[in-house]
C-alpha atoms as a PDB file:
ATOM      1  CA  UNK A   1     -45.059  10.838 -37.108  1.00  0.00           C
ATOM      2  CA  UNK A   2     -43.613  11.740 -40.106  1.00  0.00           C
ATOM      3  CA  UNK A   3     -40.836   9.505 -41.894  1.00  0.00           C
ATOM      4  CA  UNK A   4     -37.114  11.069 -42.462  1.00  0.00           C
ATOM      5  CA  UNK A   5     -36.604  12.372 -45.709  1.00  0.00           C
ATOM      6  CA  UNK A   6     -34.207  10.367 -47.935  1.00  0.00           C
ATOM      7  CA  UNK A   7     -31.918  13.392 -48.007  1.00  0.00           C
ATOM      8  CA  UNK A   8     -31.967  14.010 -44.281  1.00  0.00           C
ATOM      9  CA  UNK A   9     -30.865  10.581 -44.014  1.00  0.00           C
ATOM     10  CA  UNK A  10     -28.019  10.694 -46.612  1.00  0.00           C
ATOM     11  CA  UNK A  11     -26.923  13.713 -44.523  1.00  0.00           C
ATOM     12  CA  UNK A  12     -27.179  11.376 -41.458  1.00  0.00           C
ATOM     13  CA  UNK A  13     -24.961   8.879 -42.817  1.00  0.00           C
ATOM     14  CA  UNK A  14     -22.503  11.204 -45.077  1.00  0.00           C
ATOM     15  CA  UNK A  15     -19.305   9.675 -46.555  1.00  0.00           C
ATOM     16  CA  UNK A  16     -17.522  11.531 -44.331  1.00  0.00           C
ATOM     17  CA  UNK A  17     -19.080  10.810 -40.786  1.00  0.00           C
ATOM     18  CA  UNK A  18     -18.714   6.537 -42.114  1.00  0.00           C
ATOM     19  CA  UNK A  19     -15.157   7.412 -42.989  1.00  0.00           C
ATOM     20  CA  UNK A  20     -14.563   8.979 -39.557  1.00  0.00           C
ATOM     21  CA  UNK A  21     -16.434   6.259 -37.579  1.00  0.00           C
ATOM     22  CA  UNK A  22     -14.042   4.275 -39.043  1.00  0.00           C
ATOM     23  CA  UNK A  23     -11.091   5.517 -38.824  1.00  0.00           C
ATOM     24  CA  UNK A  24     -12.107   6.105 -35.013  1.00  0.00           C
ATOM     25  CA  UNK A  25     -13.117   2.686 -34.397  1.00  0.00           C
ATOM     26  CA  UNK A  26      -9.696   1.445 -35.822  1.00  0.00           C
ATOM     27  CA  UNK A  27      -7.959   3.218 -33.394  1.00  0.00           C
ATOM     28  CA  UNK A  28      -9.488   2.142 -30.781  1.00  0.00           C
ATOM     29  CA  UNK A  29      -8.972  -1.195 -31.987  1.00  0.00           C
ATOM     30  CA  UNK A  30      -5.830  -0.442 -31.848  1.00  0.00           C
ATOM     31  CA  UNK A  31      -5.427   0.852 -28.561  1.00  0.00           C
ATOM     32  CA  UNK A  32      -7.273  -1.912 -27.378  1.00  0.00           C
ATOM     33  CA  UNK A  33      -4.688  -4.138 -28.563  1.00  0.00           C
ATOM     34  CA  UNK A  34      -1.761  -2.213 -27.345  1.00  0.00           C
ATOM     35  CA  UNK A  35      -3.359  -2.442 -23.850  1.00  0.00           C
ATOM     36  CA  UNK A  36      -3.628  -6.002 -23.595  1.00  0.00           C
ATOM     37  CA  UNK A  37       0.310  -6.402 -25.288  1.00  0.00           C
ATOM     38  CA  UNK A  38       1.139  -4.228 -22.067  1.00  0.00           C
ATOM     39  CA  UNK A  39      -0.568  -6.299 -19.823  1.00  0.00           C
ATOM     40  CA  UNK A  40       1.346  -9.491 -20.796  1.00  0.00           C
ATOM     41  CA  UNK A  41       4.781  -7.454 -20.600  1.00  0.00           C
ATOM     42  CA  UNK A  42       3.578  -6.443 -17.365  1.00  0.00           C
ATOM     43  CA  UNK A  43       2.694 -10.185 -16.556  1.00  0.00           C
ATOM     44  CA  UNK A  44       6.490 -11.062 -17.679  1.00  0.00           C
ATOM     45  CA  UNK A  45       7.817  -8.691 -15.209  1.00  0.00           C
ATOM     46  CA  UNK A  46       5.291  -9.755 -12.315  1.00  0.00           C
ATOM     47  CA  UNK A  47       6.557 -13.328 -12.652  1.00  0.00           C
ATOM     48  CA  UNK A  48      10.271 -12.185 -12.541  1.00  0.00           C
ATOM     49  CA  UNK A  49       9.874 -10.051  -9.851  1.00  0.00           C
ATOM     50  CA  UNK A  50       8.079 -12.900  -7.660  1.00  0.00           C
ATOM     51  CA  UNK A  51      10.902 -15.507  -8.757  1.00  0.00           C
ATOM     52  CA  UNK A  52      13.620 -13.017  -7.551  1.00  0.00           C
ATOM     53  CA  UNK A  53      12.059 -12.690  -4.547  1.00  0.00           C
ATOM     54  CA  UNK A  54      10.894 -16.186  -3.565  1.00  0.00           C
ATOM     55  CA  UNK A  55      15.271 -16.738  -4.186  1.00  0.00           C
ATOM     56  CA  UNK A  56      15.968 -13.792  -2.054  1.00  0.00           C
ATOM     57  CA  UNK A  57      13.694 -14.916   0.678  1.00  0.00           C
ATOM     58  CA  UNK A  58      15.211 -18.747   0.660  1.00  0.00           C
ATOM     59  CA  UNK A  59      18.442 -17.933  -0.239  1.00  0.00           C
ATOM     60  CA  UNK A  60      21.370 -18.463   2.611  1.00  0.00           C
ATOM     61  CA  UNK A  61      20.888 -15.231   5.666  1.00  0.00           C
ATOM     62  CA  UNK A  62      23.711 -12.615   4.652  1.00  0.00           C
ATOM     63  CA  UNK A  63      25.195 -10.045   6.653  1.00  0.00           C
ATOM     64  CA  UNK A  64      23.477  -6.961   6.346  1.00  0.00           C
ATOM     65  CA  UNK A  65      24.835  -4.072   4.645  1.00  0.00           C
ATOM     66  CA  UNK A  66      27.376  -2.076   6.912  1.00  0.00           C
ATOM     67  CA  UNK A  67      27.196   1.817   6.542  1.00  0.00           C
ATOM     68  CA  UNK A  68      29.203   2.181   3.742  1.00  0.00           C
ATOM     69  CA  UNK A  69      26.780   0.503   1.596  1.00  0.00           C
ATOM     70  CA  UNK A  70      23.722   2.243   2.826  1.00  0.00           C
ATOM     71  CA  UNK A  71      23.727   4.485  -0.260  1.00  0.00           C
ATOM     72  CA  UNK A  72      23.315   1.506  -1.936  1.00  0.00           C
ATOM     73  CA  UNK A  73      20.547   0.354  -0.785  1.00  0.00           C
ATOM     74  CA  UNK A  74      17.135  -0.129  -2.468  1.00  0.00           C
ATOM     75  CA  UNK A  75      13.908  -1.380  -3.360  1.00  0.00           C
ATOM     76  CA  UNK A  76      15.956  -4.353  -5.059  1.00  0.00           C
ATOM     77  CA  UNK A  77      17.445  -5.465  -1.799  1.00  0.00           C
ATOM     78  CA  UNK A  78      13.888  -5.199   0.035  1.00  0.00           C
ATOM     79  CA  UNK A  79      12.959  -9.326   1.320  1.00  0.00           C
ATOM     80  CA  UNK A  80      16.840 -10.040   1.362  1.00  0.00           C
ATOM     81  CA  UNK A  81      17.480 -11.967   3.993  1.00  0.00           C
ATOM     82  CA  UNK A  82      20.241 -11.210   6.341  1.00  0.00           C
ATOM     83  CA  UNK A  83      21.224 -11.193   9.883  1.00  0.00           C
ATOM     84  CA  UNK A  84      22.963  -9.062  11.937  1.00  0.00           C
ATOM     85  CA  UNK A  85      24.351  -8.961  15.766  1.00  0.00           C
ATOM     86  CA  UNK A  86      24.301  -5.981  18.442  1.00  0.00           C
ATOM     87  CA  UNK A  87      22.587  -5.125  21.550  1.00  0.00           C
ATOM     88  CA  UNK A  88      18.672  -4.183  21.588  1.00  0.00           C
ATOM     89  CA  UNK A  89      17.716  -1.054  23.174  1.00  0.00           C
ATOM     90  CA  UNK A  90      14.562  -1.918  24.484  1.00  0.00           C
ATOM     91  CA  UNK A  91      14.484   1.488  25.813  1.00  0.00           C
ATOM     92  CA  UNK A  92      13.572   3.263  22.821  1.00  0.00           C
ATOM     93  CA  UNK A  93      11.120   0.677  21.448  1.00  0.00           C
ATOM     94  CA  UNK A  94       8.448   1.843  19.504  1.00  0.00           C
ATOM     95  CA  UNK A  95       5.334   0.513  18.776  1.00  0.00           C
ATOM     96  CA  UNK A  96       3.489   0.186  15.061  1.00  0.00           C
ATOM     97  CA  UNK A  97       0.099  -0.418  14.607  1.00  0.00           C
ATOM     98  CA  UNK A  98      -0.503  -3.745  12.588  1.00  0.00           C
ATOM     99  CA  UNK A  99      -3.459  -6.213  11.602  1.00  0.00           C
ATOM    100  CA  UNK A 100      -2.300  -9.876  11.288  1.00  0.00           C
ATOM    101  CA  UNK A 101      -3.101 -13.480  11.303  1.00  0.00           C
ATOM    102  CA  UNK A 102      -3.030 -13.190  14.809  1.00  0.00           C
ATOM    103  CA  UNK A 103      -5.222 -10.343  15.094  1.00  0.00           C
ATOM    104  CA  UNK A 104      -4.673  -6.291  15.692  1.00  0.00           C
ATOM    105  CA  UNK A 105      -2.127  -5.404  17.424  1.00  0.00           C
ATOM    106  CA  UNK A 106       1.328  -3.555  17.006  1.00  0.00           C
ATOM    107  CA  UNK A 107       4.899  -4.458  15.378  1.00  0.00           C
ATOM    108  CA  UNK A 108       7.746  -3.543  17.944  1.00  0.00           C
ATOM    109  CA  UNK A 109      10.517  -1.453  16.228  1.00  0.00           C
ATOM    110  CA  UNK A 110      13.525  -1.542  18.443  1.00  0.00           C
ATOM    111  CA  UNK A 111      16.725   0.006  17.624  1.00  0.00           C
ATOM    112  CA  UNK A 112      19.655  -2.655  17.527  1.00  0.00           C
ATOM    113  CA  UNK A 113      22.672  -0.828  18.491  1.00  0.00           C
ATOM    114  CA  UNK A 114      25.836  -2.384  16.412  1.00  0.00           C
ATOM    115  CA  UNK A 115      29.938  -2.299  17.547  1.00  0.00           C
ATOM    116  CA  UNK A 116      30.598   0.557  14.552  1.00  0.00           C
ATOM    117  CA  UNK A 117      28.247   2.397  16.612  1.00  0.00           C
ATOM    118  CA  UNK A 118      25.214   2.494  13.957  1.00  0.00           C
ATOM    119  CA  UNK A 119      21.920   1.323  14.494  1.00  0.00           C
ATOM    120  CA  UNK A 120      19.314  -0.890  12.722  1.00  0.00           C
ATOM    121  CA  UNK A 121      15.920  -0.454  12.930  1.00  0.00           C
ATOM    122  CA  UNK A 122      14.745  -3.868  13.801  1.00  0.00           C
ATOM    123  CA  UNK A 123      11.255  -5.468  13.873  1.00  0.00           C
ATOM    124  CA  UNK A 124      10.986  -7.751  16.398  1.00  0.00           C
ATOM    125  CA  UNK A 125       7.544  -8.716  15.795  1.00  0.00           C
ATOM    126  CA  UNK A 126       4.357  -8.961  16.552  1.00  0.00           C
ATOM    127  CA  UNK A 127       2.127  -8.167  20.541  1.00  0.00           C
ATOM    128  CA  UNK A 128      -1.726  -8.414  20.850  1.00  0.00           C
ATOM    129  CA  UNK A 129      -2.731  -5.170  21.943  1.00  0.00           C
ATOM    130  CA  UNK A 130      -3.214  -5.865  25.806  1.00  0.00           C
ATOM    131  CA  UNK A 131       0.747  -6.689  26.028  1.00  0.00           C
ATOM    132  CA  UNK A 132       1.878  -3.775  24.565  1.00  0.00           C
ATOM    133  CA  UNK A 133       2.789  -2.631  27.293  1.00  0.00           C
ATOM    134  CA  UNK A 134       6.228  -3.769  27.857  1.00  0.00           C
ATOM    135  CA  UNK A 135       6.508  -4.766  31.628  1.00  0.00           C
ATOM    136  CA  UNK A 136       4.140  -7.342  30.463  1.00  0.00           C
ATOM    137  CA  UNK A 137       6.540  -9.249  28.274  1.00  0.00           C
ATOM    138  CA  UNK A 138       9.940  -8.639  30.036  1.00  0.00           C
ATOM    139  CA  UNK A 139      11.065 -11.959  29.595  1.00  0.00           C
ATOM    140  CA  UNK A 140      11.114 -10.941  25.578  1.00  0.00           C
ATOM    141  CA  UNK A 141      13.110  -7.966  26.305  1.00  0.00           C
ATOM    142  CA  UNK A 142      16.899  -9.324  25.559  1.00  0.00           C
ATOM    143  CA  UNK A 143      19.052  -7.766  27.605  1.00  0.00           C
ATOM    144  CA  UNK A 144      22.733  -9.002  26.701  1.00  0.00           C
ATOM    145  CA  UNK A 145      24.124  -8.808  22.755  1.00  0.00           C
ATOM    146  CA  UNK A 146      21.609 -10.851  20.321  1.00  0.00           C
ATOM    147  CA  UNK A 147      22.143 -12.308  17.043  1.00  0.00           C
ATOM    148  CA  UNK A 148      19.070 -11.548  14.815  1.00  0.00           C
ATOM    149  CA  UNK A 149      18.361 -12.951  10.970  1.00  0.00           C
ATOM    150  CA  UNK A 150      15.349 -11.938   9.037  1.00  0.00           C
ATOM    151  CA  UNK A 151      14.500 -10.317   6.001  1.00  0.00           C
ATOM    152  CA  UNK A 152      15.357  -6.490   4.742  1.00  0.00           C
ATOM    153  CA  UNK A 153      12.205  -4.010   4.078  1.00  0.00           C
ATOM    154  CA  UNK A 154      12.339  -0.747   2.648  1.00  0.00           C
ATOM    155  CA  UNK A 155      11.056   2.414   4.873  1.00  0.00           C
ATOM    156  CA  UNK A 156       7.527   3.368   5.037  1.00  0.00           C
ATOM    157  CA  UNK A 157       7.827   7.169   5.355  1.00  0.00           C
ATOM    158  CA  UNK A 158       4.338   9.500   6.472  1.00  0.00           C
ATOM    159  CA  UNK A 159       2.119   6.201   7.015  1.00  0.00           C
ATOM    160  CA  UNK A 160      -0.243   4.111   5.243  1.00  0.00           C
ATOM    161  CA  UNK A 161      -3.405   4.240   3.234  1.00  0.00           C
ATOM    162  CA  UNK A 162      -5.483   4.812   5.491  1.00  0.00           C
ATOM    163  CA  UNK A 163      -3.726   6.983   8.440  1.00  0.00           C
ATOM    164  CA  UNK A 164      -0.938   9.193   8.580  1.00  0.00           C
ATOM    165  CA  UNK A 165       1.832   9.079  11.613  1.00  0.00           C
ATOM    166  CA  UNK A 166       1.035  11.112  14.166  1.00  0.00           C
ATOM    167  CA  UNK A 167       4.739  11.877  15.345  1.00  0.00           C
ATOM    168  CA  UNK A 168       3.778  14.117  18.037  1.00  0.00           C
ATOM    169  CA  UNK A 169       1.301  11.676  19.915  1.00  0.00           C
ATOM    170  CA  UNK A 170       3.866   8.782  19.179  1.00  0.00           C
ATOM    171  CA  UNK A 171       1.181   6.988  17.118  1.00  0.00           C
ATOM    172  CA  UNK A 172       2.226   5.002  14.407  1.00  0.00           C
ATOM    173  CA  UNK A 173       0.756   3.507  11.590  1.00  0.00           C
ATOM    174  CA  UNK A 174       3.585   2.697   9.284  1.00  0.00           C
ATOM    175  CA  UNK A 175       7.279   1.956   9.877  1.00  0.00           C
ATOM    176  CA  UNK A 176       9.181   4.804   8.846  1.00  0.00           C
ATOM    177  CA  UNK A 177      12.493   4.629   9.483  1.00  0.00           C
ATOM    178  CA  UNK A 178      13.835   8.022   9.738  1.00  0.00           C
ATOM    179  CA  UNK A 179      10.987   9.292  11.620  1.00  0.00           C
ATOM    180  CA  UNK A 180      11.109   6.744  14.498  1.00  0.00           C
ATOM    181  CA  UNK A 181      15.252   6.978  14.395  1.00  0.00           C
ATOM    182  CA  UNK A 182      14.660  10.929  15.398  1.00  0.00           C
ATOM    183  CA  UNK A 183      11.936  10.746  17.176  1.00  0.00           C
ATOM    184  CA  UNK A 184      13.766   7.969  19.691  1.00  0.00           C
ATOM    185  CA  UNK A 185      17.298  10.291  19.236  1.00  0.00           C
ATOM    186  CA  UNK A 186      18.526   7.187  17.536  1.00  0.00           C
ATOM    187  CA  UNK A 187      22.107   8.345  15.141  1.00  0.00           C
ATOM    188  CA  UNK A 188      23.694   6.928  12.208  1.00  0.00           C
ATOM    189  CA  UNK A 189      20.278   4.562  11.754  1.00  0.00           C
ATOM    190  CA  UNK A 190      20.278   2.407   8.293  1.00  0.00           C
ATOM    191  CA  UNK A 191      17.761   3.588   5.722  1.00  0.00           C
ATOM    192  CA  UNK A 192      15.979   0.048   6.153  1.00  0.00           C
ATOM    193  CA  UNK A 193      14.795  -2.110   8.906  1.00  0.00           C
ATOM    194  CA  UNK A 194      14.759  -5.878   9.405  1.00  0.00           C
ATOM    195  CA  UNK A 195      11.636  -7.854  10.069  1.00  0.00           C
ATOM    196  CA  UNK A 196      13.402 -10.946  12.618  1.00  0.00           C
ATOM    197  CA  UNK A 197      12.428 -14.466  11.469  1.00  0.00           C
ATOM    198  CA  UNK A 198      10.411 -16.405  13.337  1.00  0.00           C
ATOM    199  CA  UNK A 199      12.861 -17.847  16.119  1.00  0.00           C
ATOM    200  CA  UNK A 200      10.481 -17.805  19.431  1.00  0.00           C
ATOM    201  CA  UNK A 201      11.521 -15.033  22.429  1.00  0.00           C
ATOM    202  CA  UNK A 202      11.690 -16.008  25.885  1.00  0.00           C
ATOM    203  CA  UNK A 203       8.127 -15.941  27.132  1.00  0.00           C
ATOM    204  CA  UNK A 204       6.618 -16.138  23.237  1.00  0.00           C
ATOM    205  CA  UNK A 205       6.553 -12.683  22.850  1.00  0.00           C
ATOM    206  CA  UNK A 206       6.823 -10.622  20.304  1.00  0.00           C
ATOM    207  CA  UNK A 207       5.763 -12.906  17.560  1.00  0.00           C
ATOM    208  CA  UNK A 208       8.706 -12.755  14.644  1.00  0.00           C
ATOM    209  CA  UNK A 209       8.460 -14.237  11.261  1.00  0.00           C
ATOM    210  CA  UNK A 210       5.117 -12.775   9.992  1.00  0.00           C
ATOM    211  CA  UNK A 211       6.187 -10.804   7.159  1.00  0.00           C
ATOM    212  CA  UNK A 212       3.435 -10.906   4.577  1.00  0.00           C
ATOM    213  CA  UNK A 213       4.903 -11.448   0.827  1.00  0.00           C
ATOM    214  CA  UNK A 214       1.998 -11.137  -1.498  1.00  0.00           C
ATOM    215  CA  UNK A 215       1.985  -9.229  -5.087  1.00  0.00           C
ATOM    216  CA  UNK A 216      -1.342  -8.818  -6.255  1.00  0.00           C
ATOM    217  CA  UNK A 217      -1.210 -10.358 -10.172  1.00  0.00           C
ATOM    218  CA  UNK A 218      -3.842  -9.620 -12.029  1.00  0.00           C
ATOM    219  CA  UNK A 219      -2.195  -9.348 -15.707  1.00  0.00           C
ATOM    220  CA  UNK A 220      -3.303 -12.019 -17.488  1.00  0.00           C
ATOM    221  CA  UNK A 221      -7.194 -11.266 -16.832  1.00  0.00           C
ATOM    222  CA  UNK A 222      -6.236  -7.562 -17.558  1.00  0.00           C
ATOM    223  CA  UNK A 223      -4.663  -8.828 -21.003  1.00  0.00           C
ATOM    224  CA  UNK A 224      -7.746 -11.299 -21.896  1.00  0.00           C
ATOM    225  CA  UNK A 225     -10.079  -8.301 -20.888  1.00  0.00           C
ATOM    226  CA  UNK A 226      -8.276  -6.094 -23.064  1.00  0.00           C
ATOM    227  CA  UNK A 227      -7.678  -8.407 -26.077  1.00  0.00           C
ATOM    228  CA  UNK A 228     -11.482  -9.452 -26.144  1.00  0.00           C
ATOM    229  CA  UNK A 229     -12.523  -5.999 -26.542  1.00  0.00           C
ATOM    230  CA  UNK A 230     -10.319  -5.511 -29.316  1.00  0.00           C
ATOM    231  CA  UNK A 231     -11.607  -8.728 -31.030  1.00  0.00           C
ATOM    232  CA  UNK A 232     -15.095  -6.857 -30.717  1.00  0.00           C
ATOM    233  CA  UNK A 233     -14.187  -3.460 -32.153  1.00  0.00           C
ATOM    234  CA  UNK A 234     -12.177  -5.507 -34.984  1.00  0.00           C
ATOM    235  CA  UNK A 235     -15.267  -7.780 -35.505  1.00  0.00           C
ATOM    236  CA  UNK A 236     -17.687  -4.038 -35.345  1.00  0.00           C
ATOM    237  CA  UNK A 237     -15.224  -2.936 -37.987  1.00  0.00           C
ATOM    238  CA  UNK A 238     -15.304  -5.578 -40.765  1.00  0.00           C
ATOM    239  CA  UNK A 239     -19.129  -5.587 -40.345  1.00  0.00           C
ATOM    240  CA  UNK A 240     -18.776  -2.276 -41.310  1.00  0.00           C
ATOM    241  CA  UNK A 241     -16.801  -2.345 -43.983  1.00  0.00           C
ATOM    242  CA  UNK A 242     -18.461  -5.539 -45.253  1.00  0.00           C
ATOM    243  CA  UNK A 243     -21.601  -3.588 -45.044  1.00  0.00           C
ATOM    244  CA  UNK A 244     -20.021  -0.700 -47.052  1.00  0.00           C
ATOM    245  CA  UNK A 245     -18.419  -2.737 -49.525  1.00  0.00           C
ATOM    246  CA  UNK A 246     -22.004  -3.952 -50.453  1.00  0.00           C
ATOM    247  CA  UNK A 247     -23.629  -0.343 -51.108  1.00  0.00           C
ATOM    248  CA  UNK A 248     -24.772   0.916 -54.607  1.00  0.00           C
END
């Protein structure tokens, strides 16, 4: 096989291809960097998010926001805890599939019927799937006017990741607010519901105070990850230019 001529290879590696290497291996350099700053600002925000929360969670139970502050409400208040005091109406219970600790089962979303004639959308907690059906668990049913404390969520509206509610066969894979409220011919529902705390029910069931608090944070390893990789296209770059710096 026949060697390259020396011309061919001074075509190869023009003045202008090493300038544009280069210049394209600063950038991403560069960019490199600028992911890993945004990974620690991202960090910064994790940890204050997690620190608000942990406060809201032990903080003192508040009431919960009365109608007129509904339009208030937001992903800010979401693990606030609260409590609140009405009749259940374990009529129009509805059940939502969920995977816990304890195993698979379903959440029970009852509609807590308040004096201003409003409703809250209530999660009482947690039944293995052989009790779901609720003449097996009457004891847990609460007849008379309850006082309930727990912590605010936010609505999950259409369903979750993996399945989408099936409004029409009254299966339910999320806890969306709006669409249970209707589908029950619950009015004047708030825009949020409460998971209830983990003060036991006559007969055990359902299971309160299982609300999973978890944010995934990952930042830190994302910044290193990110900030090594730059140190490698900096240290490909003065190589380079070390190397350039030394031609005839």
């Amino acid at each position: 096989m026949s060697e390259a001529s020396p011309e061919k290879a001074e075509r190869r590696h023009s003045p202008a291809k090493r300038v544009l290497f280069v210049v394209c291996l600063a950038l991403l350099a560069a960019a490199l960097v600028g992911l890993g700053t945004w990974q620690v600002q991202r960090l910064a925000w994790k940890r204050d998010l997690i620190a608000r929360v942990d406060q809201r969670v032990h903080a003192a139970a508040a009431p919960a926001p009365a109608r007129a502050d509904w339009d208030k409400v937001n992903a800010g208040d979401e693990y606030r805890r609260v409590n609140v005091a009405g009749k259940l109406a374990n009529d129009k219970e509805t059940l939502v599939y969920a995977s816990t600790a304890l195993g698979p089962g379903y959440w029970v979303m009852t509609p807590l019927m308040l004096a201003d004639g409003t409703a809250i959308l209530i999660n009482r907690g947690f039944v293995p799937t052989d009790r779901r059906d609720p003449a097996t668990r009457r004891e847990g049913q609460l007849p008379g006017p309850v006082e309930i404390t727990g912590l605010m969520r936010v609505t999950e509206p259409k369903g979750s990741l993996l399945q989408s509610n099936d409004v029409g066969a009254d299966r339910w894979y999320s806890r969306d607010v709006a669409a249970i409220a209707q589908k029950r011919g619950v009015d004047a529902v708030a825009p949020y519901f409460i998971d209830a705390d983990a003060t036991a029910n006559p007969g055990g069931l359902p299971v309160g105070g299982l609300t999973v608090i978890h944010f995934p944070n990952n930042h830190l390893v994302y910044a290193i990850t990110w900030y090594g990789l730059a140190a490698m296209a900096l240290a490909l770059l003065a190589f380079i230019l070390r190397s350039e710096s030394r031609r005839p």
